[in-house]
PDB file of N, CA and C in Angstrom:
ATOM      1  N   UNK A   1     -23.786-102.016  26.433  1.00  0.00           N
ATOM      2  CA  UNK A   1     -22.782-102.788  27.140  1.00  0.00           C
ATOM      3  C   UNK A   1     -23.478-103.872  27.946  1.00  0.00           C
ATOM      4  N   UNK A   2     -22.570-105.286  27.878  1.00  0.00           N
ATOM      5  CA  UNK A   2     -23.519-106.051  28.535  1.00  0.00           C
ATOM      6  C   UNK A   2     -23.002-106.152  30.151  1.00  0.00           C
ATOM      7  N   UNK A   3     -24.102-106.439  31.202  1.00  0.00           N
ATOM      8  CA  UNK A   3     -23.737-106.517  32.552  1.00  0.00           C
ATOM      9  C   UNK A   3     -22.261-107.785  32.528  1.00  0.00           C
ATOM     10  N   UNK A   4     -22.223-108.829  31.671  1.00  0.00           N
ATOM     11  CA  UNK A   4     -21.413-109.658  31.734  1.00  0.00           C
ATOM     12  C   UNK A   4     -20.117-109.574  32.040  1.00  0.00           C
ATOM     13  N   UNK A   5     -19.431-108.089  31.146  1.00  0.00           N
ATOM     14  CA  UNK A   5     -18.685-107.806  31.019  1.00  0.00           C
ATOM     15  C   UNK A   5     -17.398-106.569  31.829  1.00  0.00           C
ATOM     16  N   UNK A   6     -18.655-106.416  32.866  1.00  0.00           N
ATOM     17  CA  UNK A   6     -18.526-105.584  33.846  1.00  0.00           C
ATOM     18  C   UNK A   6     -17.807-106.221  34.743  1.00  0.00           C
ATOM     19  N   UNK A   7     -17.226-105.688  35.625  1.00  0.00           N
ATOM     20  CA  UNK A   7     -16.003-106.190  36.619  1.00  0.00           C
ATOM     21  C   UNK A   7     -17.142-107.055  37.759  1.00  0.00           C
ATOM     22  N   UNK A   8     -16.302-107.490  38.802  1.00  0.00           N
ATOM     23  CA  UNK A   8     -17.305-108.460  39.422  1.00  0.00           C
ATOM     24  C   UNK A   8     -17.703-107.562  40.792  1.00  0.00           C
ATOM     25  N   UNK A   9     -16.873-106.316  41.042  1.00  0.00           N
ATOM     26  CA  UNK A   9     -17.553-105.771  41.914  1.00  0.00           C
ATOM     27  C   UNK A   9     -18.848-104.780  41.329  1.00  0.00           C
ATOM     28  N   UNK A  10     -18.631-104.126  40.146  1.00  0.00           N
ATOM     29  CA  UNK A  10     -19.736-103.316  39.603  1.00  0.00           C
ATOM     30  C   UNK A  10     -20.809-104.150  39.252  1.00  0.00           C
ATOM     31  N   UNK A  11     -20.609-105.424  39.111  1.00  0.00           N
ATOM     32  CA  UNK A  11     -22.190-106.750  38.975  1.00  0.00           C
ATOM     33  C   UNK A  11     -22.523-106.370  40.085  1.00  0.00           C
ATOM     34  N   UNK A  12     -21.574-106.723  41.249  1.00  0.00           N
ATOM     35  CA  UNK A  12     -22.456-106.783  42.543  1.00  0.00           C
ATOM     36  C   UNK A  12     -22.961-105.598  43.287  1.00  0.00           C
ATOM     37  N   UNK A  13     -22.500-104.183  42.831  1.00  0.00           N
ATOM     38  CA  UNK A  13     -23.435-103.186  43.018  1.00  0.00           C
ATOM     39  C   UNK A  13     -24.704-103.207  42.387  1.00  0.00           C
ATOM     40  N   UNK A  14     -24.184-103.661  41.461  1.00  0.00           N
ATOM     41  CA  UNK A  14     -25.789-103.985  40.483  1.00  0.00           C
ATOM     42  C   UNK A  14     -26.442-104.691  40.904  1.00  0.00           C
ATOM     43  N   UNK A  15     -26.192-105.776  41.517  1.00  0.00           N
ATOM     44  CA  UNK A  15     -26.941-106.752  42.342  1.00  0.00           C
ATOM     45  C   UNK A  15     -27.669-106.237  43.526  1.00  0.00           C
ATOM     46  N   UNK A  16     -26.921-105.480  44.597  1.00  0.00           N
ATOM     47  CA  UNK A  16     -27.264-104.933  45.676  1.00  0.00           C
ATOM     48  C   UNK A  16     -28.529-103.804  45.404  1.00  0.00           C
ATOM     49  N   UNK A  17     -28.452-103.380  44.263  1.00  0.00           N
ATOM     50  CA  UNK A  17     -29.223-102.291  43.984  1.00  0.00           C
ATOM     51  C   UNK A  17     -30.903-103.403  43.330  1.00  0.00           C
ATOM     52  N   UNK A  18     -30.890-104.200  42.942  1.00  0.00           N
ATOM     53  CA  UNK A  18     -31.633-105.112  42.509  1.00  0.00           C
ATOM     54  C   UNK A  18     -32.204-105.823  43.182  1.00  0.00           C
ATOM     55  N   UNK A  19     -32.195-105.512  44.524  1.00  0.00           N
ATOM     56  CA  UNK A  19     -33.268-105.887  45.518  1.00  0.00           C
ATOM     57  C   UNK A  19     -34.407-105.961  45.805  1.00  0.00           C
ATOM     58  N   UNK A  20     -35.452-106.826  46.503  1.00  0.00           N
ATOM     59  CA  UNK A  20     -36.649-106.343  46.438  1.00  0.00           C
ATOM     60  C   UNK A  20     -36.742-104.830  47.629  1.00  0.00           C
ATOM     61  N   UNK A  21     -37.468-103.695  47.230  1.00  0.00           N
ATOM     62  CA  UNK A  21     -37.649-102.786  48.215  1.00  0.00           C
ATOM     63  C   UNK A  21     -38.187-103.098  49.915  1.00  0.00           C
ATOM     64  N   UNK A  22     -39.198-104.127  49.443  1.00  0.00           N
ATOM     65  CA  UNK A  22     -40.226-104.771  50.735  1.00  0.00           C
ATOM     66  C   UNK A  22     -40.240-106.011  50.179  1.00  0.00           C
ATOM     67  N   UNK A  23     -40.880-106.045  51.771  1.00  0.00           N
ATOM     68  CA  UNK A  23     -41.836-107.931  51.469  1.00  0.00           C
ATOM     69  C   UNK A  23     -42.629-108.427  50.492  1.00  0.00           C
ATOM     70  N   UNK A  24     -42.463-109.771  49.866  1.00  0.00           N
ATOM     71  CA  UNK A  24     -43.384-109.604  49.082  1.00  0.00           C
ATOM     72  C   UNK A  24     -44.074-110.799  49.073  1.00  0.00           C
ATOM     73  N   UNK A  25     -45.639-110.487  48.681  1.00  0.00           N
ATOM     74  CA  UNK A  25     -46.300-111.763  49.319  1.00  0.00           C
ATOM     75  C   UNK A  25     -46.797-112.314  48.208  1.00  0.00           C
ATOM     76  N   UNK A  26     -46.544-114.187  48.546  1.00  0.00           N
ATOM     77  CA  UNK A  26     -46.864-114.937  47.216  1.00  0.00           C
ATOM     78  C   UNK A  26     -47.851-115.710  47.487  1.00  0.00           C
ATOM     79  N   UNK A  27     -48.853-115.834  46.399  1.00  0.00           N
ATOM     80  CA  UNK A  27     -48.499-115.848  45.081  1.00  0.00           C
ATOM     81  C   UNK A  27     -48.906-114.490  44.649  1.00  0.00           C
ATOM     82  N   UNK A  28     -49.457-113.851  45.696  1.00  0.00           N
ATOM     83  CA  UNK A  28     -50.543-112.172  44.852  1.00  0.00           C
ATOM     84  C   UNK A  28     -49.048-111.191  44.144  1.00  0.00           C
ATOM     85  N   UNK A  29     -48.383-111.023  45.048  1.00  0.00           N
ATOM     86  CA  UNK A  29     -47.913-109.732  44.647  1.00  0.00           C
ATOM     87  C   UNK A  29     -46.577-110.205  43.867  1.00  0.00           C
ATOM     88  N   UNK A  30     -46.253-109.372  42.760  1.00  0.00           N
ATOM     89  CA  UNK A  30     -45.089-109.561  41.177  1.00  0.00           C
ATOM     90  C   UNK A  30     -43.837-109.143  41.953  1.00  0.00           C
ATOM     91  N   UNK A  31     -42.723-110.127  42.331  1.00  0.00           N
ATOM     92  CA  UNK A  31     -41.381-109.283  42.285  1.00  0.00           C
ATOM     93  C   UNK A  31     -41.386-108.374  41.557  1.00  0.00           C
ATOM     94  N   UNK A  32     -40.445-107.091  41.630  1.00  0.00           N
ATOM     95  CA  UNK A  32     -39.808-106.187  40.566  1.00  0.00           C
ATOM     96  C   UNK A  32     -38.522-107.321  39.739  1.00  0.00           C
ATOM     97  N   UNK A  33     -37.914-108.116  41.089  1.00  0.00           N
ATOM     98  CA  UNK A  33     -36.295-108.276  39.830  1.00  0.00           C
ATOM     99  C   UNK A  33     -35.958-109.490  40.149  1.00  0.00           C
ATOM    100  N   UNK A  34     -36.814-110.543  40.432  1.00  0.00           N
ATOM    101  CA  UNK A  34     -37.048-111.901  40.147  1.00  0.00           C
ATOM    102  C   UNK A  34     -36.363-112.210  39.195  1.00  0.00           C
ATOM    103  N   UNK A  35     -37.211-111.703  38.219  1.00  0.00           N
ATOM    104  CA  UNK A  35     -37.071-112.118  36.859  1.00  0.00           C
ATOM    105  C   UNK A  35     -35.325-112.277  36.503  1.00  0.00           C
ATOM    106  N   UNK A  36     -34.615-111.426  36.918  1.00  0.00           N
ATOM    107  CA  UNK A  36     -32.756-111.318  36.771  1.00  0.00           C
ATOM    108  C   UNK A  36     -32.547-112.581  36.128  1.00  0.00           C
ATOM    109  N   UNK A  37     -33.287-113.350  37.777  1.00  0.00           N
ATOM    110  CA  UNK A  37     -32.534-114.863  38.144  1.00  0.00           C
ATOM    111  C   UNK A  37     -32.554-115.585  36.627  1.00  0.00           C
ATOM    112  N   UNK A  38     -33.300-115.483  35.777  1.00  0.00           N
ATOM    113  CA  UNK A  38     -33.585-116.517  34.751  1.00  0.00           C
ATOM    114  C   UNK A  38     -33.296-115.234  33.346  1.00  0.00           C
ATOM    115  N   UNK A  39     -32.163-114.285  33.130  1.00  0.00           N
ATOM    116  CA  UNK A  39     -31.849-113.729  32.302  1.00  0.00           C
ATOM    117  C   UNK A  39     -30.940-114.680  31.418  1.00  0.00           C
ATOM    118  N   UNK A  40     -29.807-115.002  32.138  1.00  0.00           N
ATOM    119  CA  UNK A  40     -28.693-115.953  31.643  1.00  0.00           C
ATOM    120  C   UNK A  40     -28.207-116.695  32.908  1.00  0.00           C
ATOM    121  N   UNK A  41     -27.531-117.990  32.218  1.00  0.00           N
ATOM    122  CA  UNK A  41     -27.332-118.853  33.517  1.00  0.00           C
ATOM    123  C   UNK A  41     -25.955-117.850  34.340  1.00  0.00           C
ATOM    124  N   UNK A  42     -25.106-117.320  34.037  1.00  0.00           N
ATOM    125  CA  UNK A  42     -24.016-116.951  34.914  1.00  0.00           C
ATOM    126  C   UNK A  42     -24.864-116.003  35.657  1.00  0.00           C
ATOM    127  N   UNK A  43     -25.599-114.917  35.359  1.00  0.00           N
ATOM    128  CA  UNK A  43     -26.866-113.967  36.553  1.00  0.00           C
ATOM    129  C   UNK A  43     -27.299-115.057  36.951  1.00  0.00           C
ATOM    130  N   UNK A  44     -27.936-115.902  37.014  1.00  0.00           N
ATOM    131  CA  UNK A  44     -28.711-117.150  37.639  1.00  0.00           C
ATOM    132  C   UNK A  44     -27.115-117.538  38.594  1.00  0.00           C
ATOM    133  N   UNK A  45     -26.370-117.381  38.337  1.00  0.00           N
ATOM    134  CA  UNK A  45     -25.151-118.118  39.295  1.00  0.00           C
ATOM    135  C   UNK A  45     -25.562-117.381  40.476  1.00  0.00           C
ATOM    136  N   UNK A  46     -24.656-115.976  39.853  1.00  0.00           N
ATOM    137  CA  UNK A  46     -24.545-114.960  40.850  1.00  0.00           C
ATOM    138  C   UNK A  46     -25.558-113.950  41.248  1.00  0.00           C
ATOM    139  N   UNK A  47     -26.512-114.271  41.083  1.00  0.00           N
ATOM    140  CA  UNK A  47     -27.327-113.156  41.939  1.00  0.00           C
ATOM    141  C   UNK A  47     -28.355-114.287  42.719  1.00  0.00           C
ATOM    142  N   UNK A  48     -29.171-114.886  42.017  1.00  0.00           N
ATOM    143  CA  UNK A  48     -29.755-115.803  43.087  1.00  0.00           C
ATOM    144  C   UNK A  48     -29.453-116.232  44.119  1.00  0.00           C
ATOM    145  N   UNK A  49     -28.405-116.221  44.930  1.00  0.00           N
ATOM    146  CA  UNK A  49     -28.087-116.704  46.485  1.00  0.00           C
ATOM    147  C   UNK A  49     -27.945-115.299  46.931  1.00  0.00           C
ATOM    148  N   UNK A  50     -27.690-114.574  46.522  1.00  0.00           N
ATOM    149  CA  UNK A  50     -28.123-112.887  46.988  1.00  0.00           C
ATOM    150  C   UNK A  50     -29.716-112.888  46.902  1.00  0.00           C
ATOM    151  N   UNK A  51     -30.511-112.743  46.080  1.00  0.00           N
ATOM    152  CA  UNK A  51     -31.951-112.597  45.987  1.00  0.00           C
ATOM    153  C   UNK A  51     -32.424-113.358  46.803  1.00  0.00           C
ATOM    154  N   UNK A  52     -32.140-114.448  47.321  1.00  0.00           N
ATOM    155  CA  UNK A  52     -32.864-115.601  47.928  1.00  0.00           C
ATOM    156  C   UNK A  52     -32.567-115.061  49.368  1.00  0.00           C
ATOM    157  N   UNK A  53     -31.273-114.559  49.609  1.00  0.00           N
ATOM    158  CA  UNK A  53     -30.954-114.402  51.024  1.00  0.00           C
ATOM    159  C   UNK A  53     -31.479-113.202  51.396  1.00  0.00           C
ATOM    160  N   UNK A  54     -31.947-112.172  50.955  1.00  0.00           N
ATOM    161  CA  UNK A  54     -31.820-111.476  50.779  1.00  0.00           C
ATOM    162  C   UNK A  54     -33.708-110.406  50.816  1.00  0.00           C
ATOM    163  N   UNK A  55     -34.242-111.250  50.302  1.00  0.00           N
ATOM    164  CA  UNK A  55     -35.416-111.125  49.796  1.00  0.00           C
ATOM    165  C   UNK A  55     -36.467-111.533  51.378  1.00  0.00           C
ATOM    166  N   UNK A  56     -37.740-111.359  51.369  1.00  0.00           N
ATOM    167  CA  UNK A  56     -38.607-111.196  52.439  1.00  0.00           C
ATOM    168  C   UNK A  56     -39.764-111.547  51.792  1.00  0.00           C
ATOM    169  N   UNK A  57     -40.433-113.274  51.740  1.00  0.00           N
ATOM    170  CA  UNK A  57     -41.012-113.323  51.261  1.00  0.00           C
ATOM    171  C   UNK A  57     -42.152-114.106  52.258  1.00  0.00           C
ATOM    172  N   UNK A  58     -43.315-113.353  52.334  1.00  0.00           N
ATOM    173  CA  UNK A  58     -44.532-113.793  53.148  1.00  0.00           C
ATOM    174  C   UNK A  58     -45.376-115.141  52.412  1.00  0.00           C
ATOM    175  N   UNK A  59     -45.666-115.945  52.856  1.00  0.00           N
ATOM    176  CA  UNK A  59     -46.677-117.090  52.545  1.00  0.00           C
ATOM    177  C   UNK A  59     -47.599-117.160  53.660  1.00  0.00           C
ATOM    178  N   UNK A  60     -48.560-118.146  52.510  1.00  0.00           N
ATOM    179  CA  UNK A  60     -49.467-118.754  53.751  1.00  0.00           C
ATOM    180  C   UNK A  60     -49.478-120.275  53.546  1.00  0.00           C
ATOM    181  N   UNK A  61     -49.504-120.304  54.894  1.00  0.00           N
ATOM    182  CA  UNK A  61     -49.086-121.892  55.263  1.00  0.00           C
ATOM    183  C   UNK A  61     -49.151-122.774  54.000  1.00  0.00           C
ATOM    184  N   UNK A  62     -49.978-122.922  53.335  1.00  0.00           N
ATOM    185  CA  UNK A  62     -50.474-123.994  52.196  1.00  0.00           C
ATOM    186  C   UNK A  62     -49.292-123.916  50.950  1.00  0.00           C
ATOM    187  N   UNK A  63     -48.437-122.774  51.140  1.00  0.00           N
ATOM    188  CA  UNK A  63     -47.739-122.748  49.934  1.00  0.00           C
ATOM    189  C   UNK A  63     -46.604-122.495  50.497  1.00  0.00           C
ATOM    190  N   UNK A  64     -46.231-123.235  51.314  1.00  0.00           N
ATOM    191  CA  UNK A  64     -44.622-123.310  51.993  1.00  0.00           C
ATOM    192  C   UNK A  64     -44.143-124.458  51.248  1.00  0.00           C
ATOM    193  N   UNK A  65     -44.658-125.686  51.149  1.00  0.00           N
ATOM    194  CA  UNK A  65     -44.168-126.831  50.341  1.00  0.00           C
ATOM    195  C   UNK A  65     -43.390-125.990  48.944  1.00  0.00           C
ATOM    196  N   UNK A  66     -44.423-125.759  48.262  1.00  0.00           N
ATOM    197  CA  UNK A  66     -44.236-125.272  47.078  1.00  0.00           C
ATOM    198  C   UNK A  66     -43.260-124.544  46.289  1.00  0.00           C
ATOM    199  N   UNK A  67     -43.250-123.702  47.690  1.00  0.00           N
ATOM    200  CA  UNK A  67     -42.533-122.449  47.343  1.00  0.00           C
ATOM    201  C   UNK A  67     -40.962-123.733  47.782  1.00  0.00           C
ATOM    202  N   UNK A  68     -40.763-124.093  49.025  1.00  0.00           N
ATOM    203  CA  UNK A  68     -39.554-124.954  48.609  1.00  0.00           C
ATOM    204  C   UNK A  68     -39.405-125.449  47.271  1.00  0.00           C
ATOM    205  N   UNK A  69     -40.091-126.378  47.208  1.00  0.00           N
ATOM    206  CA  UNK A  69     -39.724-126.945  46.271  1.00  0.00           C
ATOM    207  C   UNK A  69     -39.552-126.473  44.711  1.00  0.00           C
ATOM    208  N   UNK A  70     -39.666-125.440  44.363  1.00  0.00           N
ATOM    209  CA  UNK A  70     -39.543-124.527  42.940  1.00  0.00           C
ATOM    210  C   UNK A  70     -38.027-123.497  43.804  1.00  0.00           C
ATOM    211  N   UNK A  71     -37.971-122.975  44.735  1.00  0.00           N
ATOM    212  CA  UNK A  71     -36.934-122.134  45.034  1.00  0.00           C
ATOM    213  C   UNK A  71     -35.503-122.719  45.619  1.00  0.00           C
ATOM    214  N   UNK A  72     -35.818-124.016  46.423  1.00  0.00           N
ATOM    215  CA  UNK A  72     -35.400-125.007  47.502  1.00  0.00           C
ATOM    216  C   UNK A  72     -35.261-126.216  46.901  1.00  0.00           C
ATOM    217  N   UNK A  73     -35.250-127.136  45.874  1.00  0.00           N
ATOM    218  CA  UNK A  73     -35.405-127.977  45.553  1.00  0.00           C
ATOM    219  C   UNK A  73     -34.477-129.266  46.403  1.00  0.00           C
ATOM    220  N   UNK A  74     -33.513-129.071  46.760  1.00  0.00           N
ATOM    221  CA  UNK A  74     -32.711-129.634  47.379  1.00  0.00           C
ATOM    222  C   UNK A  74     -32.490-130.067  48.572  1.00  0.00           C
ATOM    223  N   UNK A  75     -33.828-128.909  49.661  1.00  0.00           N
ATOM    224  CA  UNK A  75     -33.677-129.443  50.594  1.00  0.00           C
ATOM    225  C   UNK A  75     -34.922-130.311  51.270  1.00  0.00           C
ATOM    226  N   UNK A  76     -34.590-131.160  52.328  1.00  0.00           N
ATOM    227  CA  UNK A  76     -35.276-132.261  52.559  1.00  0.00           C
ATOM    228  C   UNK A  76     -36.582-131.459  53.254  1.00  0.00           C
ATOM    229  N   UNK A  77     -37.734-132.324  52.758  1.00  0.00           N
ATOM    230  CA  UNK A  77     -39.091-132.077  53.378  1.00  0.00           C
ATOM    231  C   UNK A  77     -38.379-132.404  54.970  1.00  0.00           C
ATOM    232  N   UNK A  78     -39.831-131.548  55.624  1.00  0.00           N
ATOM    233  CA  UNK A  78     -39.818-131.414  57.186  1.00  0.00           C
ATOM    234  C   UNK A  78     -40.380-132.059  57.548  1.00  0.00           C
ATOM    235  N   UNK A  79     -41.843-132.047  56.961  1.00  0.00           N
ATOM    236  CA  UNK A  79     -42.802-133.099  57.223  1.00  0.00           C
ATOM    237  C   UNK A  79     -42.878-134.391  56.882  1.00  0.00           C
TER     238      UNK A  79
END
């Protein structure tokens, strides 16, 4: 059965459950369920502003640009 087809509250248990457990620090350490985001574009709708909000992700200074700009694309540099 595909998740597609599932009602929109049982996606979003599925979603909720698809969390990262902890923090996770980039670039070293692999999400578990990253990956969702780029299964199909409607999961790319709906779970990415959950994952993004949601998620706890450590950097170091040098890769704050970056990480905007691949996750953030939209919003305006600071610097």
């Amino acid at each position: 059965m595909s998740v597609l087809v599932t009602s929109g509250e049982l996606r979003n248990r599925i979603y909720d459950y698809c969390v990262e457990s902890g923090p996770i620090t980039l670039p070293f350490s692999r999400p578990c369920f990253g990956g969702l985001r780029y299964a199909c574009m409607i999961l790319s709708i709906e779970y990415t502003p959950l994952y993004l909000a949601r998620t706890i992700v450590l950097l170091q200074p040098s890769d704050v640009e970056r990480y905007h700009a691949v996750f953030y694309p939209n919003l305006q540099s600071c610097g």
